[in-house]
PDB file of N, CA and C in Angstrom:
ATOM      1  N   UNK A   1       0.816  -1.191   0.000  1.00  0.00           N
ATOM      2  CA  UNK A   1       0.000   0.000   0.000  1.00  0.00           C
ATOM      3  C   UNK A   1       0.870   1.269   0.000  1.00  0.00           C
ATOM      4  N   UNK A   2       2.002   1.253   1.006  1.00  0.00           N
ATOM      5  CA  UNK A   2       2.825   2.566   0.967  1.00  0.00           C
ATOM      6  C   UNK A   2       3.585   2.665  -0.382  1.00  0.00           C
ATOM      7  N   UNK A   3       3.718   1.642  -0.889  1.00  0.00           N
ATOM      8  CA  UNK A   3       4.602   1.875  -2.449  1.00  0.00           C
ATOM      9  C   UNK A   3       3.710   1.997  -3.630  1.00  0.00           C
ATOM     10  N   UNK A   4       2.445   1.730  -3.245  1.00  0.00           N
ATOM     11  CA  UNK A   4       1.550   2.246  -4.501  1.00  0.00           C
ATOM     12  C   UNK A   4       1.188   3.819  -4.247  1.00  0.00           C
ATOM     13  N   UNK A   5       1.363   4.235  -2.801  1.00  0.00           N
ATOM     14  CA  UNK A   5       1.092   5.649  -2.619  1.00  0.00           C
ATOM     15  C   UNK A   5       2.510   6.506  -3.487  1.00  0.00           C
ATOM     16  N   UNK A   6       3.845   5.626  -2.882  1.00  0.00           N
ATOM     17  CA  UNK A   6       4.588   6.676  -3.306  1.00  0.00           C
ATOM     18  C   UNK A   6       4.594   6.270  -4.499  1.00  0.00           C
ATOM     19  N   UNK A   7       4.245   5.652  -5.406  1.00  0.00           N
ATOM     20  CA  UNK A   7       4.531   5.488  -6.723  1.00  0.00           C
ATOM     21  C   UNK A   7       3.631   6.758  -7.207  1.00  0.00           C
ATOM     22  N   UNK A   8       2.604   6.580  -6.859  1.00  0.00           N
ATOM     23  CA  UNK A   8       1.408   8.058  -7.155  1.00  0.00           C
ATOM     24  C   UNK A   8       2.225   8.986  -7.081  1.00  0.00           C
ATOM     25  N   UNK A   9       2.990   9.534  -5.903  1.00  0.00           N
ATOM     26  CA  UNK A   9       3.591  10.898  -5.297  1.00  0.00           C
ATOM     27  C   UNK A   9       4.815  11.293  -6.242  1.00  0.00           C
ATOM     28  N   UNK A  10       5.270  10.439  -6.861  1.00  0.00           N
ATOM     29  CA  UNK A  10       6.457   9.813  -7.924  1.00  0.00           C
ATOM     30  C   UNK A  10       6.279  10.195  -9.165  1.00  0.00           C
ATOM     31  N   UNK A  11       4.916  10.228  -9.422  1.00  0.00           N
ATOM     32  CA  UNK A  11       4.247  10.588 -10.790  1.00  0.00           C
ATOM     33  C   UNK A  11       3.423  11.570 -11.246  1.00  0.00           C
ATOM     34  N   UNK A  12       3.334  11.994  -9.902  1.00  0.00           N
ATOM     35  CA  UNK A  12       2.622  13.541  -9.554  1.00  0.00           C
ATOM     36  C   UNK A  12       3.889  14.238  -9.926  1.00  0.00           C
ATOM     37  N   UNK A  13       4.781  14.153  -9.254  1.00  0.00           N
ATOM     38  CA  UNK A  13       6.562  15.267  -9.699  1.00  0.00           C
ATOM     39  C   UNK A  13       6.524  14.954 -10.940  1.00  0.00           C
ATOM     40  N   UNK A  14       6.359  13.755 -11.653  1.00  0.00           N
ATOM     41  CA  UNK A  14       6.959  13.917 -13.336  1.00  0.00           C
ATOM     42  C   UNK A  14       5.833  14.387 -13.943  1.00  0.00           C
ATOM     43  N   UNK A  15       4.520  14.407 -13.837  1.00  0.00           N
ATOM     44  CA  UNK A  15       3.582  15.255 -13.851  1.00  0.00           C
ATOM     45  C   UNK A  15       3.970  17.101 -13.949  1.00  0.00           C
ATOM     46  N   UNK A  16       4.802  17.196 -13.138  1.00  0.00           N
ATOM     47  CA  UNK A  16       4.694  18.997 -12.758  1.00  0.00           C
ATOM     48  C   UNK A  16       5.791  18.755 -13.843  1.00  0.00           C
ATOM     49  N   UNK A  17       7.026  18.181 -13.758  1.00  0.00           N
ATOM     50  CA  UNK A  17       7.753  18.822 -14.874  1.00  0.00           C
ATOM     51  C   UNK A  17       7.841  18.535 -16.123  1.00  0.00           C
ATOM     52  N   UNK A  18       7.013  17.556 -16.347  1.00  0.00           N
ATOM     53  CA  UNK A  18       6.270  17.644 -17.804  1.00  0.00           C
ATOM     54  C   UNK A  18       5.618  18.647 -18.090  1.00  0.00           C
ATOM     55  N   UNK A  19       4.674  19.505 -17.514  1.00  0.00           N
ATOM     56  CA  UNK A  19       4.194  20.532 -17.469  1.00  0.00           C
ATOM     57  C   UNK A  19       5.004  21.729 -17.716  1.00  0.00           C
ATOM     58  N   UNK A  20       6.078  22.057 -16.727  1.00  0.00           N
ATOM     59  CA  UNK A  20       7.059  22.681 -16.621  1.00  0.00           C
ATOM     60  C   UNK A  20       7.864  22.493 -18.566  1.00  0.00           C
ATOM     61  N   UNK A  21       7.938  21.688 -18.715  1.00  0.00           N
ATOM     62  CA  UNK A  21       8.524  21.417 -20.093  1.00  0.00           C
ATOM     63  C   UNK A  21       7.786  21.894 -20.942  1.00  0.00           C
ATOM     64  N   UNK A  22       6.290  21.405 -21.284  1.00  0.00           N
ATOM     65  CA  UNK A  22       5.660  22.075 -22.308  1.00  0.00           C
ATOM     66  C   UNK A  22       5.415  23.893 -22.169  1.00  0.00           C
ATOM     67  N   UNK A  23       5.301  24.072 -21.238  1.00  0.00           N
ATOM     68  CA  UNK A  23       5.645  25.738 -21.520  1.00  0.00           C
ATOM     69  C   UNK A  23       6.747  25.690 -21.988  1.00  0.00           C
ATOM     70  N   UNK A  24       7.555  25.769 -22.173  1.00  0.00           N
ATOM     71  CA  UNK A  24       8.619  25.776 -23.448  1.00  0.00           C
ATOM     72  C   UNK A  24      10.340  25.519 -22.292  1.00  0.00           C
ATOM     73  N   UNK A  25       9.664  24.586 -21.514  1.00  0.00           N
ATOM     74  CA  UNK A  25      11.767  24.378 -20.778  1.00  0.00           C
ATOM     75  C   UNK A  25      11.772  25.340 -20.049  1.00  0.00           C
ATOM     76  N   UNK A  26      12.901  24.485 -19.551  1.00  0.00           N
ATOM     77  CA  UNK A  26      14.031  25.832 -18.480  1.00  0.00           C
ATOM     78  C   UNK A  26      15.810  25.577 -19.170  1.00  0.00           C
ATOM     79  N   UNK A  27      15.841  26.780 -19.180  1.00  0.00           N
ATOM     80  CA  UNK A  27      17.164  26.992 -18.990  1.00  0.00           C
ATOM     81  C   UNK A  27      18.030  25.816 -18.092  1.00  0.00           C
ATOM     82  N   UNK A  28      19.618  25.726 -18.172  1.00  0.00           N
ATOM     83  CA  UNK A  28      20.650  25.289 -16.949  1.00  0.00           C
ATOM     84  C   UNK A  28      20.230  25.642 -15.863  1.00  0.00           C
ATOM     85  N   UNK A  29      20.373  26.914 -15.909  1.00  0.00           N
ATOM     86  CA  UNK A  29      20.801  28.314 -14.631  1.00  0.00           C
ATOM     87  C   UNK A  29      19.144  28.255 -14.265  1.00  0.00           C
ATOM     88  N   UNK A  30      17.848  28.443 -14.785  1.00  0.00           N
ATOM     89  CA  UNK A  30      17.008  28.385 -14.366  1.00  0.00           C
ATOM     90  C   UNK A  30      16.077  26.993 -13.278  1.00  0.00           C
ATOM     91  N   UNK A  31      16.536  25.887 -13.890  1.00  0.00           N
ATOM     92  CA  UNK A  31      16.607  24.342 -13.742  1.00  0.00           C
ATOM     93  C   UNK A  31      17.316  24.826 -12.023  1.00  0.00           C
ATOM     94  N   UNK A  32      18.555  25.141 -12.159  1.00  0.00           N
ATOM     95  CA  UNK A  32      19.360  25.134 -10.393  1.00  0.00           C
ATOM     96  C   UNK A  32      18.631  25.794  -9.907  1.00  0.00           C
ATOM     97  N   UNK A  33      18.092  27.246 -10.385  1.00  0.00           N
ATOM     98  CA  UNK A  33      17.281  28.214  -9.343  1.00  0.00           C
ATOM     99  C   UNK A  33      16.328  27.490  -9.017  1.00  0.00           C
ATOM    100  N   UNK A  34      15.340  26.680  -9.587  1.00  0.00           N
ATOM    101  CA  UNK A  34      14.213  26.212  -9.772  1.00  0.00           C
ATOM    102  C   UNK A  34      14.391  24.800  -8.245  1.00  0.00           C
ATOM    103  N   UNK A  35      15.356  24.009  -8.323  1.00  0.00           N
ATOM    104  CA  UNK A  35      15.944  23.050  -7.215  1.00  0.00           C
ATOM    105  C   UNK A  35      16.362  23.964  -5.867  1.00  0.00           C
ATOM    106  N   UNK A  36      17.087  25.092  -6.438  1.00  0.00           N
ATOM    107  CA  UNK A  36      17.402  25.673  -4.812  1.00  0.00           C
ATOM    108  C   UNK A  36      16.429  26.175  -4.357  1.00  0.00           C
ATOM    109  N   UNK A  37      15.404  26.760  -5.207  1.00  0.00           N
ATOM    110  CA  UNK A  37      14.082  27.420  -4.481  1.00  0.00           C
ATOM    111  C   UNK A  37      13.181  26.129  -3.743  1.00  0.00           C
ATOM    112  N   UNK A  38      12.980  25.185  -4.252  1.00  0.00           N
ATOM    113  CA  UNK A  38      12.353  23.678  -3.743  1.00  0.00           C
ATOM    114  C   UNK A  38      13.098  23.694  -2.732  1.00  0.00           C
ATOM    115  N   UNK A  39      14.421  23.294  -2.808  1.00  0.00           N
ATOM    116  CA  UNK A  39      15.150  22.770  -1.884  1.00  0.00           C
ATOM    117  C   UNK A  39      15.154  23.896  -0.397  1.00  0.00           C
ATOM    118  N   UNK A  40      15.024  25.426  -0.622  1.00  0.00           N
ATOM    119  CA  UNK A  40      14.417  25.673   0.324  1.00  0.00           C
ATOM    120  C   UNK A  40      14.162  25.949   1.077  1.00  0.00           C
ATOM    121  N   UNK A  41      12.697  24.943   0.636  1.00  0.00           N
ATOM    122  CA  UNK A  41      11.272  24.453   1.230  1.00  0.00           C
ATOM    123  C   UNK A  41      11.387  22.799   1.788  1.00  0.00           C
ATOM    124  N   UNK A  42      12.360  22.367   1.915  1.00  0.00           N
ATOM    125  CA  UNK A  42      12.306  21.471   2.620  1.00  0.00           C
ATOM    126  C   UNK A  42      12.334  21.789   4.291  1.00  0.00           C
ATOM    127  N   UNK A  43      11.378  20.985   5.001  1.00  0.00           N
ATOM    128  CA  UNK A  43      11.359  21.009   6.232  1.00  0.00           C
ATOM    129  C   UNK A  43      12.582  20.242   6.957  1.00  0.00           C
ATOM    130  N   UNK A  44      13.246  19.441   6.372  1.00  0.00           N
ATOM    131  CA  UNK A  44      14.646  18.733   7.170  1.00  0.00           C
ATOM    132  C   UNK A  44      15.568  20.371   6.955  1.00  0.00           C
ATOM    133  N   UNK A  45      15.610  21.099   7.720  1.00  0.00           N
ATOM    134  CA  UNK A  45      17.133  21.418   8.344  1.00  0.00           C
ATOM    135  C   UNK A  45      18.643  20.855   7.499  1.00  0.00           C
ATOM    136  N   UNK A  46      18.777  19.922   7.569  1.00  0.00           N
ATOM    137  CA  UNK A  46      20.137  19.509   6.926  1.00  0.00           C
ATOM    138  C   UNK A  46      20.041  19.348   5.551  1.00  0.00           C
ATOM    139  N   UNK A  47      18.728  19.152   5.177  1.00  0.00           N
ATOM    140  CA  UNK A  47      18.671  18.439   3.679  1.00  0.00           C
ATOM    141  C   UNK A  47      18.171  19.970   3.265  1.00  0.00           C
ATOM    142  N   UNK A  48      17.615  20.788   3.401  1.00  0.00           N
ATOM    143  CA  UNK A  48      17.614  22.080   2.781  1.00  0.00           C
ATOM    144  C   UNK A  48      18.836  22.940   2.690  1.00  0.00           C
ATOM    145  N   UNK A  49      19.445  22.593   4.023  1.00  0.00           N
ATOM    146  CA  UNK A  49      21.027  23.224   3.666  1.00  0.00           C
ATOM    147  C   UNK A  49      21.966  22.195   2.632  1.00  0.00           C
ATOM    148  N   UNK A  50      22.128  21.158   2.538  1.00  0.00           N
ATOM    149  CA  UNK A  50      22.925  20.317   1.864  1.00  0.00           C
ATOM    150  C   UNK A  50      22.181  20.884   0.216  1.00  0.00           C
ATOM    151  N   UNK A  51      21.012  20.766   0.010  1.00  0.00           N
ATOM    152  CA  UNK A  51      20.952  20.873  -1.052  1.00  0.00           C
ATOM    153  C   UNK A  51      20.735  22.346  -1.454  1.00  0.00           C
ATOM    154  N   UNK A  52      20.944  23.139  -0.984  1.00  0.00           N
ATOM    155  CA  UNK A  52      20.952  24.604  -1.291  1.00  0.00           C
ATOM    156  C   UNK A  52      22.667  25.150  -1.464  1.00  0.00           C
ATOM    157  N   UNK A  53      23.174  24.308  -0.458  1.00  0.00           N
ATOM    158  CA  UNK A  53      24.933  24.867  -0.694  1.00  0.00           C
ATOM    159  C   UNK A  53      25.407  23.786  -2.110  1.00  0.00           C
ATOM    160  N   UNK A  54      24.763  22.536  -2.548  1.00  0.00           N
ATOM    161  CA  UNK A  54      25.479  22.232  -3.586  1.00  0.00           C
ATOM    162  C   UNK A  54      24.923  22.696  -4.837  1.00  0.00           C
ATOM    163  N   UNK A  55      23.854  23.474  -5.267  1.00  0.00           N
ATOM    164  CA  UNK A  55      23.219  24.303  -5.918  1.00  0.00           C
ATOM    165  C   UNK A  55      23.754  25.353  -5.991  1.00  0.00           C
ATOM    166  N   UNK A  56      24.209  26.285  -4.970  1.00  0.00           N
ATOM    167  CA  UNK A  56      25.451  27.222  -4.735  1.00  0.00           C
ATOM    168  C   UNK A  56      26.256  26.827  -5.651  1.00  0.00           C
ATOM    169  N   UNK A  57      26.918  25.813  -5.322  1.00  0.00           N
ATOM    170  CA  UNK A  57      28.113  25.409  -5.735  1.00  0.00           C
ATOM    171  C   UNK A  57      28.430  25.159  -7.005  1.00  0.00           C
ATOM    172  N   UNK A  58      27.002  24.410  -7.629  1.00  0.00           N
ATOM    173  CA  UNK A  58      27.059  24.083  -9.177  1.00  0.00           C
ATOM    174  C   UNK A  58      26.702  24.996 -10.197  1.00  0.00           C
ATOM    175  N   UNK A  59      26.166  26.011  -9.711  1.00  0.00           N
ATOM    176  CA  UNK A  59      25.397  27.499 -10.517  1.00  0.00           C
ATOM    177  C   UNK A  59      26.233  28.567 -10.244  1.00  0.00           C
ATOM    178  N   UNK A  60      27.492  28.450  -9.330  1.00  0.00           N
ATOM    179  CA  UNK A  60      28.343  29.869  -9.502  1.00  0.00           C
ATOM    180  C   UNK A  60      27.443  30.736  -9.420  1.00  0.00           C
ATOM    181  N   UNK A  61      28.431  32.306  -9.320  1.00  0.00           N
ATOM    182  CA  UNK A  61      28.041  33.316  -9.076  1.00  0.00           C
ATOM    183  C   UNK A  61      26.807  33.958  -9.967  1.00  0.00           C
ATOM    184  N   UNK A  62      27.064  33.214 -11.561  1.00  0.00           N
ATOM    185  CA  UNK A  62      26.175  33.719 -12.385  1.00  0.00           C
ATOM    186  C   UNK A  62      24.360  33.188 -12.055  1.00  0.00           C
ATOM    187  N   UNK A  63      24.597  32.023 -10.456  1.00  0.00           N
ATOM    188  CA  UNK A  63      22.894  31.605 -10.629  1.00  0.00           C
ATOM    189  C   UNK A  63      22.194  32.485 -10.438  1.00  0.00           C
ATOM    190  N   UNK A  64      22.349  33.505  -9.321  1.00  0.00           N
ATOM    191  CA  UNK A  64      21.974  34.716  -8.441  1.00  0.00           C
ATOM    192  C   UNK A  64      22.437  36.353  -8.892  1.00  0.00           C
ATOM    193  N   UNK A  65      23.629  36.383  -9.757  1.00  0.00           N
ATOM    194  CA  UNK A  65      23.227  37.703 -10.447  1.00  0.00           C
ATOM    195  C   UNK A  65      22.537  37.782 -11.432  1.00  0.00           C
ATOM    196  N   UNK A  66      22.274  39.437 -11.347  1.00  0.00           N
ATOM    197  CA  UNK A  66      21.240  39.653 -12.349  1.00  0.00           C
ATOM    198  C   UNK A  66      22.201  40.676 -13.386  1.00  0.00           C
ATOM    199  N   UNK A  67      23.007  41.051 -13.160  1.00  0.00           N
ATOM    200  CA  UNK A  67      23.601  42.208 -14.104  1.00  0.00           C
ATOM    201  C   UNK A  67      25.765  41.437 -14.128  1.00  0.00           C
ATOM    202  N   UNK A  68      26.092  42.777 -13.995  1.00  0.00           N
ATOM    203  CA  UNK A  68      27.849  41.858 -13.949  1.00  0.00           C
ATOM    204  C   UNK A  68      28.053  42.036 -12.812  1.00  0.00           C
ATOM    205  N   UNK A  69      28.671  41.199 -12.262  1.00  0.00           N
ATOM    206  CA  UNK A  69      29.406  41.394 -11.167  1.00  0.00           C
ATOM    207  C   UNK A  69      30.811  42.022 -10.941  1.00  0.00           C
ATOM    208  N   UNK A  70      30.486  42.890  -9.460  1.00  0.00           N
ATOM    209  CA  UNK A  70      31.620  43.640  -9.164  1.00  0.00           C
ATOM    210  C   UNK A  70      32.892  43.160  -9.450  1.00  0.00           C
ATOM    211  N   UNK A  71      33.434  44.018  -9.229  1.00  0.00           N
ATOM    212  CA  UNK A  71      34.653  43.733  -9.057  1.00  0.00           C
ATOM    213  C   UNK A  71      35.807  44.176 -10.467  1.00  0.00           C
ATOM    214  N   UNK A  72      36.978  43.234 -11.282  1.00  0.00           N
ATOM    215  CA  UNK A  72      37.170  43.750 -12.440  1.00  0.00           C
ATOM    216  C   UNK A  72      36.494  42.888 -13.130  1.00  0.00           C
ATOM    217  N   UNK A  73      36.439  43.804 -14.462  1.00  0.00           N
ATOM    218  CA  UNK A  73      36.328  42.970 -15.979  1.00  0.00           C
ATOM    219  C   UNK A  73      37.311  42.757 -16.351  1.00  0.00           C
ATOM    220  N   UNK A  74      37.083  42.283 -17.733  1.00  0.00           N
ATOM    221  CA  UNK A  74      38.800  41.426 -18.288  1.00  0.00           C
ATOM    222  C   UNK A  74      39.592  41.951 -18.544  1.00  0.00           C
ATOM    223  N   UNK A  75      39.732  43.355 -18.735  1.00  0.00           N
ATOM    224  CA  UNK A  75      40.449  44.250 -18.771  1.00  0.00           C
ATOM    225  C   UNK A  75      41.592  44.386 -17.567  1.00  0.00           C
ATOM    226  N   UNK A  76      41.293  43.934 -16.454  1.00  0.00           N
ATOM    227  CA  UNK A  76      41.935  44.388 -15.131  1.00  0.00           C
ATOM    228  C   UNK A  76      41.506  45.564 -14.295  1.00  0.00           C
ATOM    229  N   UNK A  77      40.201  46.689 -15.248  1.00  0.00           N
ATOM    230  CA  UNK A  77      40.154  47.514 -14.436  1.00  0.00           C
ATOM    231  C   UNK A  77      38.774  47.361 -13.436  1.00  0.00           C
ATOM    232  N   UNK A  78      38.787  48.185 -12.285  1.00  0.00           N
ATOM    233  CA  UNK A  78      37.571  47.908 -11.655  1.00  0.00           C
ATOM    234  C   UNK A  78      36.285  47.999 -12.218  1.00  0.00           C
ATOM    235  N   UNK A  79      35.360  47.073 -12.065  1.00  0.00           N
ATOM    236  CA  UNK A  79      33.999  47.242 -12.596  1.00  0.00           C
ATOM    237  C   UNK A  79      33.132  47.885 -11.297  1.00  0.00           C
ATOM    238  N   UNK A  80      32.806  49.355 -11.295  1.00  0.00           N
ATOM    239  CA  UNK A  80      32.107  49.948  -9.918  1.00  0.00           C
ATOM    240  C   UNK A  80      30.277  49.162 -10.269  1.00  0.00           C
TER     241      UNK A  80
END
């Protein structure tokens, strides 16, 4: 009985991102935002941090800016 439930709960998620797909995809960078925002929303404590710092980790600086980031450009000079 519990594995025919989670099989349901299993097919409900490929459900949403089938959905998610026919509006026309996500992006890489959108796909990670899309997991770190889920991720969260997890109620475990450890498993919202574990999976939010390796989402960090795999989306670089570019997951979370929106314009360039400080600092220099390729030039060497400062970007204010």
């Amino acid at each position: 009985m519990q594995s025919e439930k989670r099989a349901e709960e299993n097919e409900h998620c490929r459900q949403i991102v089938r959905e998610i797909n026919l509006q026309g995809g996500l992006t890489q960078r959108q796909t990670l935002m899309l997991i770190y925002l889920l991720g969260s929303e997890l109620e475990n404590v450890e498993q919202m941090r574990a999976v939010t710092k390796l989402v960090r980790e795999l989306g670089g600086n570019e997951l979370f800016l929106i314009g360039e980031p400080e600092g220099e450009v390729e030039d060497g000079t400062p970007n204010a």
